[in-house]
Structures are given as C-alpha cells and as structure tokens.
C-alpha atoms as a PDB file:
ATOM      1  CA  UNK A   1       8.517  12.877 -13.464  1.00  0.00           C
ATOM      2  CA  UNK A   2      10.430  11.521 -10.222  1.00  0.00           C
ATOM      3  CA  UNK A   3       8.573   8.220  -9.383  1.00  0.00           C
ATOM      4  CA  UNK A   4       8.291   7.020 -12.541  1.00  0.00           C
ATOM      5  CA  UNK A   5       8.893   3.393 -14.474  1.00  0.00           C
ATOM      6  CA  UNK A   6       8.827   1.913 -17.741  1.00  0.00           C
ATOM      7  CA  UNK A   7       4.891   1.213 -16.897  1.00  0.00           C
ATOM      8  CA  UNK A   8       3.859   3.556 -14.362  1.00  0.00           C
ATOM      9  CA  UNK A   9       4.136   6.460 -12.764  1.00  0.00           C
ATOM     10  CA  UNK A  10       3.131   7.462  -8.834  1.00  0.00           C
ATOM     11  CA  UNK A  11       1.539  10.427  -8.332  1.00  0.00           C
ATOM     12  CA  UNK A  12       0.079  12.241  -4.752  1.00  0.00           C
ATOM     13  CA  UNK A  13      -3.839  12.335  -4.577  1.00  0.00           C
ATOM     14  CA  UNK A  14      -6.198  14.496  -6.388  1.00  0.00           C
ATOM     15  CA  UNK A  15      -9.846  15.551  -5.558  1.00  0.00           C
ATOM     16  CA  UNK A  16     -10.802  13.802  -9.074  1.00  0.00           C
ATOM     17  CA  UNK A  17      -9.768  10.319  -7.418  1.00  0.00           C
ATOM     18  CA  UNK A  18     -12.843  10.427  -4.870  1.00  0.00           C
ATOM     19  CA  UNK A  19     -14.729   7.940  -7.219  1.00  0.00           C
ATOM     20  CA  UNK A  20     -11.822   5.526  -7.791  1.00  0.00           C
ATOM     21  CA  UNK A  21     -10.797   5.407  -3.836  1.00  0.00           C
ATOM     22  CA  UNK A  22     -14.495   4.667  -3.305  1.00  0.00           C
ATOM     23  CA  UNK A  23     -14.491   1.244  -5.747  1.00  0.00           C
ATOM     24  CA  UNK A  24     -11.226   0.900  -3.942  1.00  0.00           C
ATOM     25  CA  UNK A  25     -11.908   0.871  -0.354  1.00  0.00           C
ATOM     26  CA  UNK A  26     -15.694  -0.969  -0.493  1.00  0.00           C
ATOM     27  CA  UNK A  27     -13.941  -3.807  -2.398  1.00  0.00           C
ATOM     28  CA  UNK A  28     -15.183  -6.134   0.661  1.00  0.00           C
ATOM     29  CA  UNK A  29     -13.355  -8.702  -0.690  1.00  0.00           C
ATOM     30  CA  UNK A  30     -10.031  -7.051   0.559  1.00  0.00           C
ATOM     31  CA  UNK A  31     -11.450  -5.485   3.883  1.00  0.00           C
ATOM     32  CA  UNK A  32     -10.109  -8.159   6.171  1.00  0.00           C
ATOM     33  CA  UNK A  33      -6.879  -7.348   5.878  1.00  0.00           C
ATOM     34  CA  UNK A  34      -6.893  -3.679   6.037  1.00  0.00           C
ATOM     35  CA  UNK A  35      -9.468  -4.646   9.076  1.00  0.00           C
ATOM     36  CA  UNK A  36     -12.213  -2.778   7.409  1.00  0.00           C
ATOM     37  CA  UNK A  37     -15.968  -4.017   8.937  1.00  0.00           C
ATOM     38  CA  UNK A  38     -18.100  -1.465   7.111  1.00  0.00           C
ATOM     39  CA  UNK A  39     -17.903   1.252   3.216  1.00  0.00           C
ATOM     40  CA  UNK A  40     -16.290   4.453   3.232  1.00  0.00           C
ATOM     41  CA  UNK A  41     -19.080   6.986   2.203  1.00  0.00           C
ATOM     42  CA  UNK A  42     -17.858   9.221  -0.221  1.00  0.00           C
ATOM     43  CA  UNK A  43     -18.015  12.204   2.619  1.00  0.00           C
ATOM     44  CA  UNK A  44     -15.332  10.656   4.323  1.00  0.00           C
ATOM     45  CA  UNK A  45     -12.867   9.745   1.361  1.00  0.00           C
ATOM     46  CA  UNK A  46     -13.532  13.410   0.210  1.00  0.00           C
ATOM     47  CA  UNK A  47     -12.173  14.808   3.753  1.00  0.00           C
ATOM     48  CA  UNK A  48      -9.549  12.124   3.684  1.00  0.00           C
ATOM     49  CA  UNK A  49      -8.360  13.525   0.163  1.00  0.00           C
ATOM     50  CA  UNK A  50      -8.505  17.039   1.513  1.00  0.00           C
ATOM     51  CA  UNK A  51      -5.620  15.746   4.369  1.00  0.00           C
ATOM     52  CA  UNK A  52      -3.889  13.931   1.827  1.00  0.00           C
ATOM     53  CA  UNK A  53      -1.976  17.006   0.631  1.00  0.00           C
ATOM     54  CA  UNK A  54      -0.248  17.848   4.355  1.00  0.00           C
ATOM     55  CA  UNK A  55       3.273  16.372   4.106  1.00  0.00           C
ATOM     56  CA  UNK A  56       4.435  12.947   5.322  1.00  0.00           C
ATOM     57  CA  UNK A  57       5.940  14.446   8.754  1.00  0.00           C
ATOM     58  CA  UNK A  58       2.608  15.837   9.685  1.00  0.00           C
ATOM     59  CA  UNK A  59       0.702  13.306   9.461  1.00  0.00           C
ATOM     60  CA  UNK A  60       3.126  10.225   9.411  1.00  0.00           C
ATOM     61  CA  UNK A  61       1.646   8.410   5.726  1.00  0.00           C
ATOM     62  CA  UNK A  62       1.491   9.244   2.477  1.00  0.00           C
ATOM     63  CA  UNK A  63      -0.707   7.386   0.085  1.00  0.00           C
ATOM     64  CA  UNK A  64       0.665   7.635  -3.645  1.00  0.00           C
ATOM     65  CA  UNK A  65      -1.727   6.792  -6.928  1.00  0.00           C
ATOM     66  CA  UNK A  66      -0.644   3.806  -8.973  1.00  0.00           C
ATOM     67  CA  UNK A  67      -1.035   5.285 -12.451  1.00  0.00           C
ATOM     68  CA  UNK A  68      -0.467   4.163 -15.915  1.00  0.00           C
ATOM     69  CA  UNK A  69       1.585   5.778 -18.666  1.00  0.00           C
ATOM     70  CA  UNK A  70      -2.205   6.796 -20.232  1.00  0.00           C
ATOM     71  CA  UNK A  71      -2.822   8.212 -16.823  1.00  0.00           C
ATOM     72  CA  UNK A  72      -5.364   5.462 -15.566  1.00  0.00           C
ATOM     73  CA  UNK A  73      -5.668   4.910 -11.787  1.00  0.00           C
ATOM     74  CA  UNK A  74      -4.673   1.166 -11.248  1.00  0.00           C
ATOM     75  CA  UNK A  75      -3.970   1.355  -7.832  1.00  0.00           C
ATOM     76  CA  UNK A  76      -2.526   2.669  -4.546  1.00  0.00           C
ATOM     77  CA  UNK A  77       0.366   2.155  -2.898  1.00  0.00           C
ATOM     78  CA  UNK A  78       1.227   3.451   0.942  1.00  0.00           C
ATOM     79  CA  UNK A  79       3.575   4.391   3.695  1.00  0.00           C
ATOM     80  CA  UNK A  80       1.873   4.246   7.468  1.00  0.00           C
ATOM     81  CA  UNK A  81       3.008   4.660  10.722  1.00  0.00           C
ATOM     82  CA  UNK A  82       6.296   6.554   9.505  1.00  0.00           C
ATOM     83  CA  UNK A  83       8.451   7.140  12.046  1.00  0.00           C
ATOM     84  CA  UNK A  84      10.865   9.696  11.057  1.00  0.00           C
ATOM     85  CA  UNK A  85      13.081   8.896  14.488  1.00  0.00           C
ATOM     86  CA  UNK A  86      13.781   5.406  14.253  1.00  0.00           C
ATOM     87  CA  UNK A  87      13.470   5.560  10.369  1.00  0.00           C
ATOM     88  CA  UNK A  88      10.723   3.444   9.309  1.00  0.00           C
ATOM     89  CA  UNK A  89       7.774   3.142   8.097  1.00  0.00           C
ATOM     90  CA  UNK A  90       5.163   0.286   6.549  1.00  0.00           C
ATOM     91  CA  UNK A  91       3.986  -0.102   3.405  1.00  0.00           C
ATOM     92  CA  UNK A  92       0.866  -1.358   1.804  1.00  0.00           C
ATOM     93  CA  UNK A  93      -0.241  -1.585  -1.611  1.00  0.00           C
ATOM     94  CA  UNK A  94      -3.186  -2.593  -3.848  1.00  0.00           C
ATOM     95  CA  UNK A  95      -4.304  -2.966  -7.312  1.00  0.00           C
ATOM     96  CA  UNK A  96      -7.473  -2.764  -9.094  1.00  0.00           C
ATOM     97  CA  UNK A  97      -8.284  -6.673  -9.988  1.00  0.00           C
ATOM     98  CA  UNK A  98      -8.112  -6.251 -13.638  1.00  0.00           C
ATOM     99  CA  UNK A  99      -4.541  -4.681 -13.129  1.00  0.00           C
ATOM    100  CA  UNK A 100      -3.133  -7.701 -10.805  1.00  0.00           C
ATOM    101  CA  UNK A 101      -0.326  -9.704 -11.467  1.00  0.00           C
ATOM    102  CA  UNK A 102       0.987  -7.686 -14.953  1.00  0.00           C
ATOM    103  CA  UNK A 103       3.766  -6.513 -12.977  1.00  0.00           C
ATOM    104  CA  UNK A 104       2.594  -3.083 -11.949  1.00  0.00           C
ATOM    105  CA  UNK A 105       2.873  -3.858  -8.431  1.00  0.00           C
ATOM    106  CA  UNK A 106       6.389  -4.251  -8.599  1.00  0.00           C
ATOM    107  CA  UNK A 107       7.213  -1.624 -10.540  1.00  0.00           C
ATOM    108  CA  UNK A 108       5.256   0.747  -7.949  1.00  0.00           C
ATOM    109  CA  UNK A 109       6.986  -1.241  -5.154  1.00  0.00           C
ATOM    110  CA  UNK A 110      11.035  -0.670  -6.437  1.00  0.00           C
ATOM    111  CA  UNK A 111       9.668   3.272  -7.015  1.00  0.00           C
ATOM    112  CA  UNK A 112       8.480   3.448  -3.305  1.00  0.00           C
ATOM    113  CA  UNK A 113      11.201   2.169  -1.925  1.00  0.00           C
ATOM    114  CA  UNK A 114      13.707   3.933  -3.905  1.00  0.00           C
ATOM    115  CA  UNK A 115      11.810   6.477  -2.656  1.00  0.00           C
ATOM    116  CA  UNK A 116      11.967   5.803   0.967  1.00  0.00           C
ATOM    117  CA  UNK A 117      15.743   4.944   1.113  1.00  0.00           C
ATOM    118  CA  UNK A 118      17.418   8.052  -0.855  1.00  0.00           C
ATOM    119  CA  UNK A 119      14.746  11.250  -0.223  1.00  0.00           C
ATOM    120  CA  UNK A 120      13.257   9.648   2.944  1.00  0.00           C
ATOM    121  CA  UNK A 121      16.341   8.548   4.278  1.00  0.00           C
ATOM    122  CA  UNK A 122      14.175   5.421   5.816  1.00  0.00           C
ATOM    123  CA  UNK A 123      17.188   2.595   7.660  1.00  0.00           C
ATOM    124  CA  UNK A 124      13.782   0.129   6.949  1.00  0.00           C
ATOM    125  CA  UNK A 125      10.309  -0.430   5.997  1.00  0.00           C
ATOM    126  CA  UNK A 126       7.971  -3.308   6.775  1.00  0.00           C
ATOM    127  CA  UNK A 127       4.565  -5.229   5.940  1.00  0.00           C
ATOM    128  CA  UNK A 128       2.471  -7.482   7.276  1.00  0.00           C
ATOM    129  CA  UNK A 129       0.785 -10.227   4.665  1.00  0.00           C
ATOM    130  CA  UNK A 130      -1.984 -13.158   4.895  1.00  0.00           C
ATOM    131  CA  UNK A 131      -0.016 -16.180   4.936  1.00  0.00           C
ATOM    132  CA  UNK A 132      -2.618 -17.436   1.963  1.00  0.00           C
ATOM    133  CA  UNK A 133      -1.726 -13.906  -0.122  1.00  0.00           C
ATOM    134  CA  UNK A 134       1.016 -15.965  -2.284  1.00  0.00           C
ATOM    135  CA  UNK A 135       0.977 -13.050  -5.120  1.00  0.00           C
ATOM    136  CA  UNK A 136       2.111 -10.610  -2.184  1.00  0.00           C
ATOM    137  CA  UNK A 137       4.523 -13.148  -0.408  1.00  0.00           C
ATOM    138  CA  UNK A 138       6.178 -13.211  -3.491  1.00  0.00           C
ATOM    139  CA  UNK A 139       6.231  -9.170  -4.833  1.00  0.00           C
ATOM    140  CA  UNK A 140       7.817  -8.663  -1.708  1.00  0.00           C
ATOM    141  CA  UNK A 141      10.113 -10.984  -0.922  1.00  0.00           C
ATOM    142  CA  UNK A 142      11.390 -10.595  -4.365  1.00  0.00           C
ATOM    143  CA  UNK A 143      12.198  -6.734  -3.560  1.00  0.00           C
ATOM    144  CA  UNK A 144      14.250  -7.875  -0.746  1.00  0.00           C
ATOM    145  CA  UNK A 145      11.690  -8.609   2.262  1.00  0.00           C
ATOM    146  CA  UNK A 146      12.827 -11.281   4.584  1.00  0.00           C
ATOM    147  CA  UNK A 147       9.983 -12.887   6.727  1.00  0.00           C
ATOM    148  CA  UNK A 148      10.388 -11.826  10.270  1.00  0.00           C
ATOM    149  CA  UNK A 149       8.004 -13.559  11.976  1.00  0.00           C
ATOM    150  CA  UNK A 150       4.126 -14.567  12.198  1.00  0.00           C
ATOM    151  CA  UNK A 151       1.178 -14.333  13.967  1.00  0.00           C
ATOM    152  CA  UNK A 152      -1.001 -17.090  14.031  1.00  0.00           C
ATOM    153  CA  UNK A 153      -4.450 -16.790  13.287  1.00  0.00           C
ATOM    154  CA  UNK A 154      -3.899 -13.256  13.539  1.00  0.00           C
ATOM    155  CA  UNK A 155      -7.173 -12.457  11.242  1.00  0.00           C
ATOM    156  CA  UNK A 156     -10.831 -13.633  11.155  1.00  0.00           C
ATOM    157  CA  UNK A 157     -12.143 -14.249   7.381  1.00  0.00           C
ATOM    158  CA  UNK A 158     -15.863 -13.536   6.822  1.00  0.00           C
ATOM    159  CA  UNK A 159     -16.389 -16.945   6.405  1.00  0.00           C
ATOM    160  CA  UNK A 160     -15.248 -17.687  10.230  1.00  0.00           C
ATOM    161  CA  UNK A 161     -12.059 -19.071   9.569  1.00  0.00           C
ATOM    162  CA  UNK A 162      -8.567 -17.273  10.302  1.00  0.00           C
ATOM    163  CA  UNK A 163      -5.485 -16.365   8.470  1.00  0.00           C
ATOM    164  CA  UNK A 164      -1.828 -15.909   9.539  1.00  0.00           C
ATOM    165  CA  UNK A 165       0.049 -13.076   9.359  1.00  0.00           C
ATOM    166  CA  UNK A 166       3.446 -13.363   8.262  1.00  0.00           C
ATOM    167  CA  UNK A 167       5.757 -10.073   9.282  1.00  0.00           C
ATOM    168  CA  UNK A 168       8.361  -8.813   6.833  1.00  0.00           C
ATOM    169  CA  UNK A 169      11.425  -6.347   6.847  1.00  0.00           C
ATOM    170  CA  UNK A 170      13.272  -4.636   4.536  1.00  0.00           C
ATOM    171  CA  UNK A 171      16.461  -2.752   5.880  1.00  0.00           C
ATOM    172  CA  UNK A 172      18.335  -0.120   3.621  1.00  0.00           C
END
C-alpha cells in the first residue's frame, strides 16, 4: 500500500464511510473552524462521496481516510484549494476524539505530505489553525510549518467570543 505507516494507512473514500463522515462532520464542537453553522444530512455526504472519486485536478481536493492497520476509520485528512499552477495546496485534518493525540495525526500528516511533494510535485502547502488549538500548533510545526502570519479575531466561538487564526507554510 503507497500511503502507508507503521500505524496507519490513507485510503480514498468509499460509499461504506457515509455513516462515519456523518459523526464526523455534525461534531459541532469542531464546526467553527471549518465555518460550519448547521449538520450535513446524510443526502448530501452521500453525493459528496459520489464526487469524491473524480481526480484531484478536477475538482482541486482530495479528502483521504485516516485508517488503522485493523482497517478502522479514525479520521480524515485533506488537500483544498489545490492549485496545480502555482503548486499548492492546504491541508486540513481531523481525528475522531478517542483517536487524538496517540500520534496518528502525524503519521497521516508526514504520509500527505510525502505525498504532495514527490507524486504531486506541490513547491508548498499551507493551514490555517485557532491560535488556542495547541495540539495542532504543535503537529504542524513539528512537520516543518513555520507561522506566517495571523488574523486576529478571525473566528466567532459559539459562546460569543473570538479566536485567532495563525497562518502556516510549508515549502518543499
């Protein structure tokens, strides 16, 4: 298997992950970063999953399972906005909470951009975190991310206060 590690393995989506994305996706506790204000309905995640198989340069992301070696879905990681001219693309990822901070992120995060530099051919990829995210600040800054900037106040927490975003870079 090509992206694979010593814990995991990434692996493009299947049909049988509807029911996984869903717990994923409605976790509201997450939607204010990825700027989600209301639930996927599982209509929508199954269309999304039929699109998922059209390649990267069609339709510029690619969203890649997080899987265990005992082939559980853990997680998701993603490229977005891929830019195939000026050779780039983000990259988002998330785990299921049970599966946070074991190390799985990183693993998935060295395979995607291993992935991104050599078949890709990416010159850099980027991310933007919540300055109060210290787990993420941390997985990628220790793959090589330097913090490029921030936005201040840049997101509004369902409580009414706001986060900063900090902006990161990784060039190849």
């Amino acid at each position: 298997m090509f992206l694979k590690s010593d814990k995991i393995y990434l692996r493009a989506l299947e049909p049988p992950d509807l029911d996984f994305l869903y717990v994923l996706e409605n976790d509201t506790n997450v939607w204010y970063v990825g700027n989600t204000l209301t639930p996927y309905s599982r209509h929508i995640l199954e269309q999304y999953l039929e699109n998922a198989a059209f390649d990267i340069f069609t339709i510029k992301q690619l969203r890649l399972v997080i899987c265990t070696h005992s082939h559980k879905a853990i997680g998701a990681i993603d490229l977005f906005d891929f830019d195939p001219l000026h050779q780039r693309a983000g990259v988002g990822i998330i785990l299921a909470a049970p599966y946070r901070g074991k190390g799985y992120a990183a693993e998935a995060l060295e395979l995607l951009l291993n992935y991104c530099q050599y078949t890709l051919q990416l010159h850099q990829v980027y991310c933007s975190i919540t300055a109060t995210n210290q787990a993420s600040i941390k997985l990628f800054t220790k793959t090589g991310f330097d913090e490029v900037g921030i936005r201040k106040q840049w997101l509004r927490k369902t409580d009414g206060s706001w986060d900063d975003v900090i902006e990161y870079q990784k060039l190849f």
